[in-house]
N, C-alpha and C. Protein backbone atom coordinates (compact mmCIF):
# COMPACT_ATOMS: atom_id res chain seq x y z
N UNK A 1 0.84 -1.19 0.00
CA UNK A 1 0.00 0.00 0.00
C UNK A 1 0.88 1.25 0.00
N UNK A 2 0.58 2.20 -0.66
CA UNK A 2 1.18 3.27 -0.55
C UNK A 2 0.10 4.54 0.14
N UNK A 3 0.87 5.71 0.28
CA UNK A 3 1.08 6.46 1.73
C UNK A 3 -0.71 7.22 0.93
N UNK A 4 -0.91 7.18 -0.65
CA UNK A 4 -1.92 7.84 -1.10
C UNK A 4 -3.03 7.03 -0.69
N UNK A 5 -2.74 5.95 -0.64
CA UNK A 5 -3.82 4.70 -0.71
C UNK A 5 -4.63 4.68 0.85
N UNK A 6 -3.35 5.17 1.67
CA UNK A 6 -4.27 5.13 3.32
C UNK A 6 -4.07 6.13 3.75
N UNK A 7 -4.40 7.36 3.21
CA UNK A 7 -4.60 8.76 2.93
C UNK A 7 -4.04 9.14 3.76
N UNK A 8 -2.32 8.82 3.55
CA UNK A 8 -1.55 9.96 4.52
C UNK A 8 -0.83 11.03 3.92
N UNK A 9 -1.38 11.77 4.76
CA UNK A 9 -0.57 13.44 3.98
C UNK A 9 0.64 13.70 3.96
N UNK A 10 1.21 13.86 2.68
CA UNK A 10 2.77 14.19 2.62
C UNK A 10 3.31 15.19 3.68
N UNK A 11 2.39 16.10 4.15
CA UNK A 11 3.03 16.97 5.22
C UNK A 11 1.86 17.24 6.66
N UNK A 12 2.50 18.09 7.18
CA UNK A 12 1.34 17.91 8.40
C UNK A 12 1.48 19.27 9.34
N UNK A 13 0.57 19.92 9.96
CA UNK A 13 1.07 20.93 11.13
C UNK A 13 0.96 20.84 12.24
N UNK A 14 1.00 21.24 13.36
CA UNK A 14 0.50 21.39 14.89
C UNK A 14 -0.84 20.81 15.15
N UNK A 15 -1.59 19.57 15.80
CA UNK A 15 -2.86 20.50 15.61
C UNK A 15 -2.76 21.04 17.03
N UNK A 16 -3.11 22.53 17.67
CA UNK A 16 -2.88 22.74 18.70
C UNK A 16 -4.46 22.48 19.46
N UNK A 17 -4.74 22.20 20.92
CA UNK A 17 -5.89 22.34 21.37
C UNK A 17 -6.22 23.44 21.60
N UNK A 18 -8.10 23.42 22.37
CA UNK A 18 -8.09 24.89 22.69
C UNK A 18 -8.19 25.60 23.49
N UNK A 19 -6.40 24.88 23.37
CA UNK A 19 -5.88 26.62 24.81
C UNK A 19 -4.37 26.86 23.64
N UNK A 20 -4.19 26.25 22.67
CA UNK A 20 -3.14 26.80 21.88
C UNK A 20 -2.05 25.84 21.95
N UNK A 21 -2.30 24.75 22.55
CA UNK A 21 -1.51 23.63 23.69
C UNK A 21 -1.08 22.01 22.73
N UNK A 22 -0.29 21.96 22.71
CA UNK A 22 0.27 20.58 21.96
C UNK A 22 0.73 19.40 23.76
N UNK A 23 0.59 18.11 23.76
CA UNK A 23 1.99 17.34 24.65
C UNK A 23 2.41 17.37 24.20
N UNK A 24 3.86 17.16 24.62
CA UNK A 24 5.28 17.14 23.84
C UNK A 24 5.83 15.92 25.38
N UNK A 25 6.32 14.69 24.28
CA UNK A 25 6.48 13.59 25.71
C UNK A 25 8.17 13.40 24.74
N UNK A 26 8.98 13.57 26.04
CA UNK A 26 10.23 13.89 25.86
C UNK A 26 10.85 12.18 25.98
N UNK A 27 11.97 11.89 25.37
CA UNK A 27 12.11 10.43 25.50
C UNK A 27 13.82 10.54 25.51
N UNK A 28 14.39 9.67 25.97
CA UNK A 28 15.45 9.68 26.01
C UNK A 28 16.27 9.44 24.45
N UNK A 29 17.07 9.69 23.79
CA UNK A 29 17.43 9.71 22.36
C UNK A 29 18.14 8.57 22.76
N UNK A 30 19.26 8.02 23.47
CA UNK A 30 19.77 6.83 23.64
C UNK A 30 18.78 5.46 23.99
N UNK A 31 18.33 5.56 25.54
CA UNK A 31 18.06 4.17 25.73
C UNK A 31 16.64 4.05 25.10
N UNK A 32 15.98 5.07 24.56
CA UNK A 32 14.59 4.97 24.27
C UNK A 32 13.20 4.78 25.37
N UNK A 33 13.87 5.15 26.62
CA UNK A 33 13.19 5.85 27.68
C UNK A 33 12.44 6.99 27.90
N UNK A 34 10.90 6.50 27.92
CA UNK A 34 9.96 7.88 28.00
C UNK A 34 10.47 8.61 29.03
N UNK A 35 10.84 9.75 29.26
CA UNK A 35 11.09 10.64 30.62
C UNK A 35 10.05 11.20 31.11
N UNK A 36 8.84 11.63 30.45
CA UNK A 36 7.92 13.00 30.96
C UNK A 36 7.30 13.66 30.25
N UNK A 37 6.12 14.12 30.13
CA UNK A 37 5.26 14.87 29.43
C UNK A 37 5.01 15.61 29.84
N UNK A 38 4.91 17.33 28.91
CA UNK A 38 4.77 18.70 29.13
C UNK A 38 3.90 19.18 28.16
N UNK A 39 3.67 20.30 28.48
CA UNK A 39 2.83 20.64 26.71
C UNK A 39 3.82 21.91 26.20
N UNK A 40 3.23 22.15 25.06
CA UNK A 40 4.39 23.22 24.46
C UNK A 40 3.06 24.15 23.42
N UNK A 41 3.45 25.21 23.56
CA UNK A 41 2.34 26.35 22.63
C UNK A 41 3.51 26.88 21.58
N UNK A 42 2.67 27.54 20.20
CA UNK A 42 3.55 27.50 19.27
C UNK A 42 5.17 28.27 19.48
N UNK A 43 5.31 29.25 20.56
CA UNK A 43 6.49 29.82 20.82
C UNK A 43 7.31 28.86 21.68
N UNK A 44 6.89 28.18 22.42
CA UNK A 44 7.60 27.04 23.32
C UNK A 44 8.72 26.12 22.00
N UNK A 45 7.56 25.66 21.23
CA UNK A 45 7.95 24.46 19.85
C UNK A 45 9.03 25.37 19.16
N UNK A 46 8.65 26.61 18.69
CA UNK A 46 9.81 27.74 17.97
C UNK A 46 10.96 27.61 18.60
N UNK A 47 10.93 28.05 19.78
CA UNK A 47 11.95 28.34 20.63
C UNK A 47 12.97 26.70 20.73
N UNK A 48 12.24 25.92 20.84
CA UNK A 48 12.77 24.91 21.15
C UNK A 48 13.77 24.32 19.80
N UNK A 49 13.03 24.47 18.33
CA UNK A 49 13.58 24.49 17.24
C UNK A 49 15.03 25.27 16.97
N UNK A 50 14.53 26.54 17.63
CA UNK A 50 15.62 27.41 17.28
C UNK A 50 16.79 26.73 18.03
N UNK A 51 16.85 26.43 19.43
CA UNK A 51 17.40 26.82 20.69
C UNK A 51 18.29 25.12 20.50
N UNK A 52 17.42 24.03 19.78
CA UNK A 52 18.13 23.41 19.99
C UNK A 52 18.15 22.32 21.62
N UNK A 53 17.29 22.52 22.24
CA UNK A 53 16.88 22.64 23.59
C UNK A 53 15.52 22.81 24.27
N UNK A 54 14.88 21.56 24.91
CA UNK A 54 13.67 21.68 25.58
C UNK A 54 13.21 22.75 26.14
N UNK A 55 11.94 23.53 25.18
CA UNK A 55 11.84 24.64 26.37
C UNK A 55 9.96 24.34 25.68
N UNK A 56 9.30 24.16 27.70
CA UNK A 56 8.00 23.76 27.64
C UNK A 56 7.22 25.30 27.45
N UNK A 57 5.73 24.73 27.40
CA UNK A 57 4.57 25.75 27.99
C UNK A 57 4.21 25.56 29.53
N UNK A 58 4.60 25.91 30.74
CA UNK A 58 3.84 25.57 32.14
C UNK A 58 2.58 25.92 32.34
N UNK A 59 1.62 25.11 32.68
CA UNK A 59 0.27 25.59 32.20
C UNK A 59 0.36 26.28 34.30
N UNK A 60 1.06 25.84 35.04
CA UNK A 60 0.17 26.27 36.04
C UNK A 60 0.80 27.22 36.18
N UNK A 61 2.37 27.79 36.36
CA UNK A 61 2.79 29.21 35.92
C UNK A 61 2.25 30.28 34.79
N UNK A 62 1.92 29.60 33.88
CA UNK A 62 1.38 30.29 32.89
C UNK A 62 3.04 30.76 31.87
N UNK A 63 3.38 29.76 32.16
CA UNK A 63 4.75 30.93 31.05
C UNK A 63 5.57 29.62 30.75
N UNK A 64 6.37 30.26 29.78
CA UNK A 64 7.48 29.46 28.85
C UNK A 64 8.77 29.25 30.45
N UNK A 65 9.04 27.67 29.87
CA UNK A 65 9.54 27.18 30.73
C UNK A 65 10.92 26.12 30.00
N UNK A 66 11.79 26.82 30.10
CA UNK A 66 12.94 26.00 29.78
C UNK A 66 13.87 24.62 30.91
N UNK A 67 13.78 23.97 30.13
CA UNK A 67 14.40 22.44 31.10
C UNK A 67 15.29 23.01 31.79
N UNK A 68 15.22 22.89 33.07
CA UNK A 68 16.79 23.01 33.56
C UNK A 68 17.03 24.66 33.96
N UNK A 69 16.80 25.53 33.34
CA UNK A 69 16.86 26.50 33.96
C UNK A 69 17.37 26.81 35.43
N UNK A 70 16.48 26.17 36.58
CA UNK A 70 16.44 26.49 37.61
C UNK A 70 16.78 24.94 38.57
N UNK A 71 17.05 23.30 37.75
CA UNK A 71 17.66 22.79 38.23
C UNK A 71 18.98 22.26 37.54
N UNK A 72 19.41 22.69 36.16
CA UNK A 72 20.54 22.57 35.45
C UNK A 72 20.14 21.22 35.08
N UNK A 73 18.81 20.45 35.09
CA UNK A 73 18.66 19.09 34.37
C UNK A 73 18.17 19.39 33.35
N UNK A 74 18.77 19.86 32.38
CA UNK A 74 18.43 20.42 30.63
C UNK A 74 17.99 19.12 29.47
N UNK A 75 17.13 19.25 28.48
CA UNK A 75 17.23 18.45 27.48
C UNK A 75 17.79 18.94 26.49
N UNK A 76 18.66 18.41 25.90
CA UNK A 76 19.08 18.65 24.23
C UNK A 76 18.40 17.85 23.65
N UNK A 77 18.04 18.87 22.31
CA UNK A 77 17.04 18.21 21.22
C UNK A 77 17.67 17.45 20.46
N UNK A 78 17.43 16.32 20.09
CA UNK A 78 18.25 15.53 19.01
C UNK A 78 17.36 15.26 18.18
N UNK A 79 16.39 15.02 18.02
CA UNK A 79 15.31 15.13 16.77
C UNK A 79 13.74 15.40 17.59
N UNK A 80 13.07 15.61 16.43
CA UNK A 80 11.82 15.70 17.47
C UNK A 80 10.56 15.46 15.85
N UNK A 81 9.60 14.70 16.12
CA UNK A 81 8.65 14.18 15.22
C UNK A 81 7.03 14.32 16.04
N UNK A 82 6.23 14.97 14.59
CA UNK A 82 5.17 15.18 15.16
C UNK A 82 4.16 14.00 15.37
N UNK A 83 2.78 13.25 15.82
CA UNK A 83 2.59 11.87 15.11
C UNK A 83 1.67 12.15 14.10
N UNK A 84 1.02 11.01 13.85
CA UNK A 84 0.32 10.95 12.66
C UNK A 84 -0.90 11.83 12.52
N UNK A 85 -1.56 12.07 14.03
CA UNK A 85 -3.00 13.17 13.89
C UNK A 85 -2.10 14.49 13.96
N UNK A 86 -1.42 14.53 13.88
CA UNK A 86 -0.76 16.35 14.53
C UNK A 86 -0.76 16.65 15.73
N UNK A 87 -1.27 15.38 16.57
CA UNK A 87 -1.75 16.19 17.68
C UNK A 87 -0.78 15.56 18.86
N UNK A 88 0.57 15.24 19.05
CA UNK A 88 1.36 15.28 19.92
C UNK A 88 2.71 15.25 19.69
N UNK A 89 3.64 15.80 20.21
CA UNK A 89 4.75 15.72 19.36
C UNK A 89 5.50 14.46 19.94
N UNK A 90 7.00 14.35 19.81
CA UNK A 90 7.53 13.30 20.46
C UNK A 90 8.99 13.89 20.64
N UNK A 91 9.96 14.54 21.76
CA UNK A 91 11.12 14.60 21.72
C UNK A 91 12.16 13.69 22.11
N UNK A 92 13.17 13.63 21.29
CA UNK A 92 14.29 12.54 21.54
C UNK A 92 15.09 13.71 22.22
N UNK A 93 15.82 13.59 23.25
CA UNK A 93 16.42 14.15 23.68
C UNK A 93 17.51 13.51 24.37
N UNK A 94 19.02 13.94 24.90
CA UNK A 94 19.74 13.72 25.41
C UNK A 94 19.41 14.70 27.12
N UNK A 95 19.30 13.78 28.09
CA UNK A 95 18.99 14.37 29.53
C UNK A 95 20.37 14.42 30.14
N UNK A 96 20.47 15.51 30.76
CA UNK A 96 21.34 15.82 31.92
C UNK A 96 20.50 15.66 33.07
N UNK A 97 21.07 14.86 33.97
CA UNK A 97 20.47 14.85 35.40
C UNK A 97 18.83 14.09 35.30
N UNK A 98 17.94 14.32 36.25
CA UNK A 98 16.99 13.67 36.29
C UNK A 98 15.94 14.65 35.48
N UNK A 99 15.14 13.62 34.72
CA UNK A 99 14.31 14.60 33.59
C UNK A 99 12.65 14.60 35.12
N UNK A 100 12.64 14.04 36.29
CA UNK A 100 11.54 14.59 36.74
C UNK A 100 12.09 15.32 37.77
N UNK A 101 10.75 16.46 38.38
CA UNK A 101 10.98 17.71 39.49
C UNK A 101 11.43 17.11 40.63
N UNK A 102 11.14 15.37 40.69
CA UNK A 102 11.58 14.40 41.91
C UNK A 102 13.09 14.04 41.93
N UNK A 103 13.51 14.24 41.23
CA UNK A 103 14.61 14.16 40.76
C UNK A 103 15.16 12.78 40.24
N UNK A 104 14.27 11.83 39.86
CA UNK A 104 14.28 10.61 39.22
C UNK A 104 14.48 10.98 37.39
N UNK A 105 15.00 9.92 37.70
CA UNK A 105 15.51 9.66 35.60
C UNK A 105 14.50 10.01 34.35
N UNK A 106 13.03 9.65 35.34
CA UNK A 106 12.19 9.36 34.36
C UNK A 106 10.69 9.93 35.55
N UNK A 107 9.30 10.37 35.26
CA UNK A 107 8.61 11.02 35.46
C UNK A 107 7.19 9.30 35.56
N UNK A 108 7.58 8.64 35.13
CA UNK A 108 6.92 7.54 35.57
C UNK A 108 7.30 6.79 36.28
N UNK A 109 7.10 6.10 37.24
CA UNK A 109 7.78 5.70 38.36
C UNK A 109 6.87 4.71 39.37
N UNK A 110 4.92 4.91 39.15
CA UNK A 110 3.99 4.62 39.60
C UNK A 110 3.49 3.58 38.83
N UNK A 111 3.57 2.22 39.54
CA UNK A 111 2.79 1.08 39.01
C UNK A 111 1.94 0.66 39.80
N UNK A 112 0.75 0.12 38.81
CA UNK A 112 -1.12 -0.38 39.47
C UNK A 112 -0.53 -1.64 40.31
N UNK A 113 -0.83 -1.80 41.38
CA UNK A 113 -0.64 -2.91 42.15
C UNK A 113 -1.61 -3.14 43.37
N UNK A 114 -2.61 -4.69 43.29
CA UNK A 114 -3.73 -4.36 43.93
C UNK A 114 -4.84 -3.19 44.04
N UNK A 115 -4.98 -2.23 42.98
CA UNK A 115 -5.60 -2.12 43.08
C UNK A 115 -5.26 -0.40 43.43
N UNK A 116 -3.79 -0.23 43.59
CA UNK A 116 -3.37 0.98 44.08
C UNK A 116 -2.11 1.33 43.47
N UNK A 117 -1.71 2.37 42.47
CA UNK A 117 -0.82 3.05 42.13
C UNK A 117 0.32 3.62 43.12
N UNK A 118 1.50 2.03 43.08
CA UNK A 118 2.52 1.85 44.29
C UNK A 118 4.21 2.59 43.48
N UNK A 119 4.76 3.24 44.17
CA UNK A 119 5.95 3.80 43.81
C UNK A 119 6.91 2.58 43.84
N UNK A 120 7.24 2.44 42.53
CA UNK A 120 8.74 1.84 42.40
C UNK A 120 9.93 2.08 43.34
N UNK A 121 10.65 1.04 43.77
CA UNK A 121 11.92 1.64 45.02
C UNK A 121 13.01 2.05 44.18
N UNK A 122 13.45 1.79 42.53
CA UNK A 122 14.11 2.05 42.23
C UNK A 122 14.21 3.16 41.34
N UNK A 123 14.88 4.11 41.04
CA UNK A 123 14.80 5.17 39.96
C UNK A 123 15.30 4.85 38.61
């Protein structure tokens, strides 16, 4: 089958929601480790293009929020792909330090057990 046949579009944009808002779920570019999901608005995604470098939308600050800033655990962008609806992006990134505010590797960490969402002992 070709890409005309199961009507996929040669190109694609943002689709943003409506607050202007994309996720953007950051993944490790080496081991292929999800780290964390943020959202990003079209100056967040710019910036991040330009910069070379994770920089989110904080919805509860209300403002552009660059990785690391304020704990030096930065992402570098190494590629970044939108998916197939437009509607989330995906960053490969190289992490310095722990990509969650807990300071763990990774932002998932909580597994269903009995019945109750139990914290992993290991990071």
């Amino acid at each position: 089958m070709t890409n005309e046949t199961l009507n996929i579009p040669s190109s694609m944009t943002p689709n943003w929601n409506t607050d202007g808002l994309i996720p953007a779920i950051a993944q490790d570019a080496t081991s292929g480790e999800v780290l964390m999901l943020a959202w990003m608005n079209a100056e967040s995604l710019a910036l991040t293009l330009q910069e070379k470098r994770a920089v989110y939308w904080s919805r509860s600050r209300q403002a552009l929020w660059r990785k690391g800033d304020t704990s030096g655990h930065t992402q570098t962008l190494v590629d970044i792909r939108l998916d197939c609806d437009g509607d989330t992006l995906l960053l490969k990134v190289n992490q310095i330090g722990g990509a969650c505010h807990t300071g763990r590797a990774t932002c998932f960490f909580y597994r269903p057990t009995e019945g109750n969402w139990v914290m992993e002992t290991a990071s």
